[in-house]
Protein backbone atom coordinates (compact mmCIF):
# COMPACT_ATOMS: atom_id res chain seq x y z
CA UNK A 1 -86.50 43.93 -32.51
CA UNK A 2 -85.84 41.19 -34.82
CA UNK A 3 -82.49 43.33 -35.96
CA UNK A 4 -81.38 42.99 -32.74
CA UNK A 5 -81.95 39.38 -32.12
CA UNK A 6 -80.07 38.56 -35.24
CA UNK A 7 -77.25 40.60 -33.58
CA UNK A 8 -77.49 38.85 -30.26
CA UNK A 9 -77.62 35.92 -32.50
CA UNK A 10 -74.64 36.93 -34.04
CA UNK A 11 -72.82 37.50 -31.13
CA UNK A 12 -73.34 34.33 -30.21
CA UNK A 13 -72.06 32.67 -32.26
CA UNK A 14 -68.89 34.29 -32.83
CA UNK A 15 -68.54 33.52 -29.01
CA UNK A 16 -69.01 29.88 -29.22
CA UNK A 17 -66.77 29.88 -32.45
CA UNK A 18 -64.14 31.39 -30.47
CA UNK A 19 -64.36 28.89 -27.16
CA UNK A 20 -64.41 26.08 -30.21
CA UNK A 21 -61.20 27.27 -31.36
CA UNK A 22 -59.89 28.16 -28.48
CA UNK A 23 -60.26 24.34 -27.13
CA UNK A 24 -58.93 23.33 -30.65
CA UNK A 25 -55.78 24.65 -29.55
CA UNK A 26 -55.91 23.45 -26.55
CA UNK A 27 -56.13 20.29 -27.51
CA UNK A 28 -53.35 20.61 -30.66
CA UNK A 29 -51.37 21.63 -28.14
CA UNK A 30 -51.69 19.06 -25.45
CA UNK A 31 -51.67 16.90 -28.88
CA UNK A 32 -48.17 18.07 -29.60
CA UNK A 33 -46.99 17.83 -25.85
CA UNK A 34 -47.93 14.49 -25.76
CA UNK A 35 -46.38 13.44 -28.76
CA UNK A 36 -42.94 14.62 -27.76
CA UNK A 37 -42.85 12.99 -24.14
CA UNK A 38 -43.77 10.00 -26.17
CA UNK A 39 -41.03 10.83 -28.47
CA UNK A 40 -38.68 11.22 -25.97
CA UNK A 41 -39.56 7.93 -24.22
CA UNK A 42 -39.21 5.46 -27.17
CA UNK A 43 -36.09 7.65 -27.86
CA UNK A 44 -34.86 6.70 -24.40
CA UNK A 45 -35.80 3.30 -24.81
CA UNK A 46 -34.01 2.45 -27.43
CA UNK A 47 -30.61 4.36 -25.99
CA UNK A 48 -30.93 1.88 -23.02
CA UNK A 49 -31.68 -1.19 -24.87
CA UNK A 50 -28.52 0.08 -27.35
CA UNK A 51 -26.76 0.65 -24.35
CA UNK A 52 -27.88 -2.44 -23.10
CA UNK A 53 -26.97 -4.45 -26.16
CA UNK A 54 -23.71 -3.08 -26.28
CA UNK A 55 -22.60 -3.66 -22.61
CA UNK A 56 -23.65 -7.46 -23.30
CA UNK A 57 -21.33 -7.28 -26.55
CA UNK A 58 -18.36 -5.99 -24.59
CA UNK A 59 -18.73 -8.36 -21.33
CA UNK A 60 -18.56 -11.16 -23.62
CA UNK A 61 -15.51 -9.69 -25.53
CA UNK A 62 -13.61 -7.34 -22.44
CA UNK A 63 -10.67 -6.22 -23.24
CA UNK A 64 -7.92 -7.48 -20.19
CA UNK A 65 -4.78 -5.43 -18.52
CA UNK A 66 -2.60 -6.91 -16.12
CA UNK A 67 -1.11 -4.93 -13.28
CA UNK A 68 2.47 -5.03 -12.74
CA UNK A 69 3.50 -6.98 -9.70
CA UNK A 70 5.92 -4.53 -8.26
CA UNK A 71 3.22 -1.85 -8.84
CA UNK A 72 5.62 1.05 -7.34
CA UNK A 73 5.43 4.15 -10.22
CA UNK A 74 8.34 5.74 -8.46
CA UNK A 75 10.25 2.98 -7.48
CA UNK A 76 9.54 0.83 -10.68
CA UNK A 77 8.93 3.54 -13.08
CA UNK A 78 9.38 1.64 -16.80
CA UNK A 79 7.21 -1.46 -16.07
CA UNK A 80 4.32 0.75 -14.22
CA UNK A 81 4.43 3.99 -17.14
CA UNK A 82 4.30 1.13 -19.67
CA UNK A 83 1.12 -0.09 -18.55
CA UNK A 84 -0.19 3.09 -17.84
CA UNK A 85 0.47 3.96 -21.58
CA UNK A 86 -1.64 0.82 -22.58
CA UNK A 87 -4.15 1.91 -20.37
CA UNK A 88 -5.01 5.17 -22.14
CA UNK A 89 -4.81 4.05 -25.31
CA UNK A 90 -8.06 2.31 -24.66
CA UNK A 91 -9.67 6.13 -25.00
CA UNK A 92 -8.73 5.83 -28.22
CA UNK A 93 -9.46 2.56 -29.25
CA UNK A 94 -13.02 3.50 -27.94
CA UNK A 95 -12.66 6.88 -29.92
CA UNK A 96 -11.75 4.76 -33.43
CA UNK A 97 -14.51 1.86 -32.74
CA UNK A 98 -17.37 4.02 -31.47
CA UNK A 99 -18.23 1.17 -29.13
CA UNK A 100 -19.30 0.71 -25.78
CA UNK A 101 -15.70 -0.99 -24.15
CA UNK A 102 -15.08 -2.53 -20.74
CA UNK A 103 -11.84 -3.35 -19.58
CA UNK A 104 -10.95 -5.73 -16.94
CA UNK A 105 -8.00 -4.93 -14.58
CA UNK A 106 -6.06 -8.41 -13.50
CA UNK A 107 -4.69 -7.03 -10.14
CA UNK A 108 -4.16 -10.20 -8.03
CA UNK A 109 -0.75 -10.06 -8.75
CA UNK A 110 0.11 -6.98 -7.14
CA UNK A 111 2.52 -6.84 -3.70
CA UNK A 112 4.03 -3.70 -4.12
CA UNK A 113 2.42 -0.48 -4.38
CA UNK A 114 2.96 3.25 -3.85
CA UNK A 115 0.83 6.11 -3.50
CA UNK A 116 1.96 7.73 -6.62
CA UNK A 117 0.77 4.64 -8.62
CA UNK A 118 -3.11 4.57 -7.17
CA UNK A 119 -3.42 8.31 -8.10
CA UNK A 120 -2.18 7.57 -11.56
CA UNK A 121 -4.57 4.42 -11.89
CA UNK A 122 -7.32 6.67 -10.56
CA UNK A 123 -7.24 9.44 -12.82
CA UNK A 124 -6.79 7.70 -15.90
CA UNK A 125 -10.08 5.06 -15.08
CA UNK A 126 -11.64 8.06 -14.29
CA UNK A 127 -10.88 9.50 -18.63
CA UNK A 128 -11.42 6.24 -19.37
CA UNK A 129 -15.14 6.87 -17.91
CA UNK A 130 -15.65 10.17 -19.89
CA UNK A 131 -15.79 8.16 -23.13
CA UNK A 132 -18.02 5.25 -21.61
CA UNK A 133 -15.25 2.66 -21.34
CA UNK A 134 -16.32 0.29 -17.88
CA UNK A 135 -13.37 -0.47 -16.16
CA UNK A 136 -13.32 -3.51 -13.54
CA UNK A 137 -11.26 -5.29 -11.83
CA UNK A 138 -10.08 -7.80 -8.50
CA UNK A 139 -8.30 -6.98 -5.56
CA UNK A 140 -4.78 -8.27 -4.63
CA UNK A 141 -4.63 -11.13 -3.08
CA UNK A 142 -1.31 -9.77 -1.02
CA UNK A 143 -3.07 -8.06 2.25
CA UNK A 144 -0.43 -5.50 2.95
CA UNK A 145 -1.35 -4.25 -0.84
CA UNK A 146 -4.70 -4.94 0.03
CA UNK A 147 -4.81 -2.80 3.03
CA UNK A 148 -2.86 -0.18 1.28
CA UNK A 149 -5.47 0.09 -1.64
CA UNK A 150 -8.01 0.74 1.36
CA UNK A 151 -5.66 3.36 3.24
CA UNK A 152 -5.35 5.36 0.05
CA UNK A 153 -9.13 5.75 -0.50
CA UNK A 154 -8.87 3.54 -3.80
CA UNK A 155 -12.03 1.86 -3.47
CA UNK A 156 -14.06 5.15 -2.04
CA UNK A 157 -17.08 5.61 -4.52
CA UNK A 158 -16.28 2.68 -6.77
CA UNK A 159 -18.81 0.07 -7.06
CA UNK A 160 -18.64 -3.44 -5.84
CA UNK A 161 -20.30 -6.50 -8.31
CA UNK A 162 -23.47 -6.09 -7.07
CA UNK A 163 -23.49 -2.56 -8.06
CA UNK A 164 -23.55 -1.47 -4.88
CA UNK A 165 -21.57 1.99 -3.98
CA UNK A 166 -18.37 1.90 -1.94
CA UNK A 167 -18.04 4.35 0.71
CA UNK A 168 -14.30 3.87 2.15
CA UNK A 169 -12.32 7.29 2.05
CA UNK A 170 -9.13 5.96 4.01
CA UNK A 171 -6.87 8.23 5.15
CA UNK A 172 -6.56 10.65 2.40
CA UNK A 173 -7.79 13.85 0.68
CA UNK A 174 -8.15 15.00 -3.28
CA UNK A 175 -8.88 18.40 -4.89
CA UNK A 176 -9.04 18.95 -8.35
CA UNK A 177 -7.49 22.09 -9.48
CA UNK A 178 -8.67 23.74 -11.88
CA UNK A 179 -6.56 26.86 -14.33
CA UNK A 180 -8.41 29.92 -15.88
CA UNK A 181 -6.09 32.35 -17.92
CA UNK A 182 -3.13 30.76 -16.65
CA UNK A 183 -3.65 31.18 -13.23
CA UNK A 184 -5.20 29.08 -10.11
CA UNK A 185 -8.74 29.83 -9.27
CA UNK A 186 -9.15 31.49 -5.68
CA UNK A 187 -11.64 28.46 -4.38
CA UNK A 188 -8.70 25.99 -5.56
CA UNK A 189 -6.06 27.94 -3.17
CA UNK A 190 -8.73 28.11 -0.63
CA UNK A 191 -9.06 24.37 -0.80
CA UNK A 192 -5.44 23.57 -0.41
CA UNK A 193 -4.89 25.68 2.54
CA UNK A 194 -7.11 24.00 4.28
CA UNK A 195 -5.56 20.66 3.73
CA UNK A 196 -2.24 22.57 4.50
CA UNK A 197 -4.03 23.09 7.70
CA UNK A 198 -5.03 19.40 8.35
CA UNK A 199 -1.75 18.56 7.35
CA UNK A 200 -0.66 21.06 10.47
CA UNK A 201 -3.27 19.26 12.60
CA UNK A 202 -2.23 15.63 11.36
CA UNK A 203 0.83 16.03 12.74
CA UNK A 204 0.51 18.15 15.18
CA UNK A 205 2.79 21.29 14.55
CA UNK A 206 1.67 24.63 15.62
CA UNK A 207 -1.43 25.87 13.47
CA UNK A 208 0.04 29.63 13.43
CA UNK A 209 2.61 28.06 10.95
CA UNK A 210 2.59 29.98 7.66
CA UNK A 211 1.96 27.76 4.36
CA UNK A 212 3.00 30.26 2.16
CA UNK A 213 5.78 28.67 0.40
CA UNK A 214 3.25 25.45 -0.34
CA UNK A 215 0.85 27.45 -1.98
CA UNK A 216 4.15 28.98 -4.22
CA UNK A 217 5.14 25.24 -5.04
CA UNK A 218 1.75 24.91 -5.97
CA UNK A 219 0.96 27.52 -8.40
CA UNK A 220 4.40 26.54 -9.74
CA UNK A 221 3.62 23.04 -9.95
CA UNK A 222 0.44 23.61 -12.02
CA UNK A 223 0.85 27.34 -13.69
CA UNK A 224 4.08 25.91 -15.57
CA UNK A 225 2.24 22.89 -16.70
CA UNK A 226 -0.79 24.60 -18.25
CA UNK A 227 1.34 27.19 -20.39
CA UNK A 228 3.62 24.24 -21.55
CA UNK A 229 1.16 21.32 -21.78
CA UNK A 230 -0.97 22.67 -24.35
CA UNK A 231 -3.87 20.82 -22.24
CA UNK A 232 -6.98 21.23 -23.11
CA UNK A 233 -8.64 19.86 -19.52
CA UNK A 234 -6.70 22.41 -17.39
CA UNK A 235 -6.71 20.18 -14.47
CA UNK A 236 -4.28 19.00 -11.86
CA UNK A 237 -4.85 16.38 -9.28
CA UNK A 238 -3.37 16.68 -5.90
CA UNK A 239 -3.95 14.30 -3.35
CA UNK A 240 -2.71 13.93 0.31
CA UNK A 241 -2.21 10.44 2.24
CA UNK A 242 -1.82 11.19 5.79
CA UNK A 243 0.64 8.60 7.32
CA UNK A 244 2.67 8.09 10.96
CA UNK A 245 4.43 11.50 11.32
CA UNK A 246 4.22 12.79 7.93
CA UNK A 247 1.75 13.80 4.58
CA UNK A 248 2.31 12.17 1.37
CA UNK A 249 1.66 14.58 -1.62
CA UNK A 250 0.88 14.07 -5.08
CA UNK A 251 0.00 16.28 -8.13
CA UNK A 252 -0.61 14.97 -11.45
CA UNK A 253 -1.69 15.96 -14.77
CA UNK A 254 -1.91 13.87 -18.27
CA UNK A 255 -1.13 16.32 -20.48
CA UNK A 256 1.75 17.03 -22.61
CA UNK A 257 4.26 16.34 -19.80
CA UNK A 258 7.24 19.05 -19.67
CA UNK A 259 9.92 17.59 -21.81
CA UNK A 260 7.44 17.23 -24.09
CA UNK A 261 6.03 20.54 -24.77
CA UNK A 262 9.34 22.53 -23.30
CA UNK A 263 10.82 21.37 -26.43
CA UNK A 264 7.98 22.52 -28.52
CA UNK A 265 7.72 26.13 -27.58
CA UNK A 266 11.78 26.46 -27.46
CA UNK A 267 12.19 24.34 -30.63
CA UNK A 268 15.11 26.63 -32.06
CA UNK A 269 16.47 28.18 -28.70
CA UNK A 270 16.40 24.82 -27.10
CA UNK A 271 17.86 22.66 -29.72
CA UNK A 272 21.70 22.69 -28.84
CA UNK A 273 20.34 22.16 -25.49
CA UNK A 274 18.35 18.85 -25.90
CA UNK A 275 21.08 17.17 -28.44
CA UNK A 276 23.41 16.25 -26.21
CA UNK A 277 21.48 15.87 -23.30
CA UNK A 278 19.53 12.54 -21.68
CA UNK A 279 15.77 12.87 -20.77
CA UNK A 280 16.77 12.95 -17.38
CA UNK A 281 19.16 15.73 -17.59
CA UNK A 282 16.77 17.75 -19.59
CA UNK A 283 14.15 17.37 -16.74
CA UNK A 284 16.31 18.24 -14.32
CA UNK A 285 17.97 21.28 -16.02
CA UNK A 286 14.23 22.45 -16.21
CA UNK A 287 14.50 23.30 -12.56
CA UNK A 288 17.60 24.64 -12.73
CA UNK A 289 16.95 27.61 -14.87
CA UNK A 290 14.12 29.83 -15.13
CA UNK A 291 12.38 29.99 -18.79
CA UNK A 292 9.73 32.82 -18.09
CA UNK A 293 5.55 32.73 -17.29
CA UNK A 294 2.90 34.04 -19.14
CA UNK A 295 1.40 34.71 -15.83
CA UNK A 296 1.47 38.21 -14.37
CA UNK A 297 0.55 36.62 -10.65
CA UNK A 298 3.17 38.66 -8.53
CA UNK A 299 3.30 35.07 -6.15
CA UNK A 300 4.65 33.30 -9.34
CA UNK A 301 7.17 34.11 -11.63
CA UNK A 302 10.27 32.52 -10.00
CA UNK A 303 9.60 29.19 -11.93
CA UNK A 304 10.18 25.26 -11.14
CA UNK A 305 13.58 26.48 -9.57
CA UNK A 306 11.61 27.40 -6.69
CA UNK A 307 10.56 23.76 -6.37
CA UNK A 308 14.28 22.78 -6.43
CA UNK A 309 14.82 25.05 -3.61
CA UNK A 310 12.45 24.28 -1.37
CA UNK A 311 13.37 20.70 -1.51
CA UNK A 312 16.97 21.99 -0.86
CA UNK A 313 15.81 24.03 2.27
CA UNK A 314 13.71 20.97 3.29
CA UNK A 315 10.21 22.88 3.16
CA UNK A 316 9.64 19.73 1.36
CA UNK A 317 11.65 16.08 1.40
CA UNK A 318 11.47 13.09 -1.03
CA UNK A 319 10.93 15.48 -4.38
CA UNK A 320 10.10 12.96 -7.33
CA UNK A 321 9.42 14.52 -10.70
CA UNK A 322 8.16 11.79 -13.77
CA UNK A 323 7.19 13.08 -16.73
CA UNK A 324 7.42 11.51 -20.66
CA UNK A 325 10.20 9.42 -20.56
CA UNK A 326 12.00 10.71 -17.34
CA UNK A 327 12.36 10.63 -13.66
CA UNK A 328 14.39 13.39 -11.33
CA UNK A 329 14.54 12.28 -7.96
CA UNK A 330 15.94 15.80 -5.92
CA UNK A 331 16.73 13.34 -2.92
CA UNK A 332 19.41 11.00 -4.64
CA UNK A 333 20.53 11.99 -8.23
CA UNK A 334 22.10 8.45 -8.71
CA UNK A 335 18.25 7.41 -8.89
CA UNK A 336 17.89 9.42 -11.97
CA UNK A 337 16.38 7.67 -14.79
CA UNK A 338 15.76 7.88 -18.72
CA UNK A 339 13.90 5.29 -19.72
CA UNK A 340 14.18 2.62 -22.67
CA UNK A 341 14.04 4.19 -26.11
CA UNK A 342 10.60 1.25 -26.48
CA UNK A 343 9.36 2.72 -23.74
CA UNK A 344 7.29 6.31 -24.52
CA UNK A 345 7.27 6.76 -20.82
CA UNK A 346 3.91 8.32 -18.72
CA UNK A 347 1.67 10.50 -20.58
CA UNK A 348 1.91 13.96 -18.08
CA UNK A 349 3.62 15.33 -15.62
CA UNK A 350 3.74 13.80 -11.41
CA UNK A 351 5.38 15.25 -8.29
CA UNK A 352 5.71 13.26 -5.22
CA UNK A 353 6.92 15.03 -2.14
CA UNK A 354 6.57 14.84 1.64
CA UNK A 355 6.08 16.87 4.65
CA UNK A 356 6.84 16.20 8.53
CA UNK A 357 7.35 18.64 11.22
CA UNK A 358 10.69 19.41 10.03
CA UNK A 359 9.28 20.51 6.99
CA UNK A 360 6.64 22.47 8.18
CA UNK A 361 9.40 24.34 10.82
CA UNK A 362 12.07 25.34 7.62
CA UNK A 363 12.37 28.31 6.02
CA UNK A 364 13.15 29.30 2.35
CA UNK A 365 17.00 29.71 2.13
């Protein structure tokens, strides 16, 4: 009897030993759980007041940019790539400094602008953001360039000074293509024929109309950038404004730009080539001849001569190329330009093109 009390005793024992252990855990545990949310808290306190502290340190000290007046990109290419190129050198001096920047845009000035020049502005603000540099800025004080900033969607999603978010999408529509193994993902071609299709609606041409020779131009457009550039982002821009009549296109990358990297992966074969040759001729010349694709997409393979042609066989009108130091327009080759050997030129590569009803009714020749 007494054996088997000290057993039951025993047993006991053990058990409350084990619930005392077991609630030792429990409470490490909750101990340790704790102790990391708390952690984490005065970890992300003091990233906000850093953040804080260094937003204060840059509004007293912001870094200024002022806006060309005749803000035009294709019609006043030097002035506007020029300030373009001092605009994304601030990625770098954030890069070098490691500090928090903010850059103030001085763009009461402005009475020209063009649609090629907001998408620029756009989608280099929009690097500059990547690497926590806060760019702000005014509005023009002109009100055709005013309503013009509004028409292209510029202000959609920005913020005004009381931090409040803009929602004003004007009269225009973006996707953002993006390039795996050198060719266009399905979504992204999915995406552009349906703005091919409100294009068709927009101005009103028969919606049975095939689109097949835009969707060429496009893999074109961005297929021979991302096996030149060298671009590590692997993304092209292409926006739509939808005016009286017609569509304004534009696509846009800041990568290597053509001349650029054409040069660099035909150094020895191209060198006779470029020597006697301005920019301008060079960038040209790139659409006259085909150069090969690393792409085995049996829609591609005819190169940026299929650009040319389409512009000749008016699929598309107003063709503008600007890349590095260069601008091609297809339209008027007395508008050709190389620009100032000062001047580096843009950063990437932009087309500009239109379409009407014409456009939409002409066939490949």
């Amino acid at each position: 009897m007494n054996k088997y009390k000290k057993y039951k005793r025993r047993a006991f024992l053990q058990r409350q030993s084990f619930r005392f252990n077991a609630n030792l855990h429990r409470l490490r545990c909750r101990r340790i759980v704790i102790e990391a949310i708390l952690r984490e808290k005065r970890h992300q306190g003091f990233q906000k007041r850093k953040l804080e502290k260094e937003q204060k340190k840059a509004a007293k000290h912001p870094i200024s940019l002022t806006v060309p007046q005749d803000f035009r990109l294709l019609v006043n290419p030097q002035e506007c790539t020029q300030f373009f190129r001092s605009l994304q050198k601030m990625e770098n001096a954030y890069r070098l400094s490691g500090d928090f920047l903010q850059l103030n845009l001085e763009m009461s000035d402005i009475e020209n602008i063009d649609f090629a020049a907001v998408m620029m502005l756009e989608s280099i603000c929009e690097d500059l953001s990547h690497v926590n540099c806060n760019v702000h800025g005014n509005s023009p004080k002109n009100k055709e360039a005013l309503l013009f900033l509004h028409d292209a969607g510029f202000y959609n999603m920005k913020f005004d000074k009381y931090g409040r978010k803009i929602l004003d999408p004007g009269n225009r529509h973006i996707i953002e293509i993006q390039m795996g193994q050198q060719k266009i993902l399905i979504s992204n071609i999915m995406s552009f024929i349906e703005l091919m299709d409100k294009t068709k609606k927009h101005i009103g041409a028969n919606e049975c109309l095939y689109v097949n020779n835009y969707i060429a131009i496009l893999k074109e457009i961005c297929g021979n950038s991302t096996e030149w550039g060298h671009n590590v982002r692997r993304n092209w821009t292409v926006a739509a404004k939808f005016e009286e009549h017609q569509v304004q296109f534009v696509a846009l990358d800041l990568g290597q730009g053509i001349i650029k990297s054409l040069s660099k992966r035909f150094k020895t074969k191209m060198q006779d080539f470029f020597s006697n040759k301005s920019s301008a001729e060079v960038l040209r010349a790139v659409f006259e001849e085909y150069y090969g694709s690393k792409s085995k997409d049996p829609n591609r393979n005819q190169g940026l001569p299929l650009i040319k042609r389409c512009s000749e066989s008016h699929i598309i009108k107003d063709l503008v190329v600007l890349s590095n130091n260069a601008l091609v327009d297809f339209n008027e080759k007395s508008h050709d330009l190389t620009f100032d050997r000062n001047n580096k030129g843009l950063k990437g590569t932009l087309y500009s093109w239109g379409v009407d009803m014409n456009c939409l009714n002409s066939k490949l020749q």
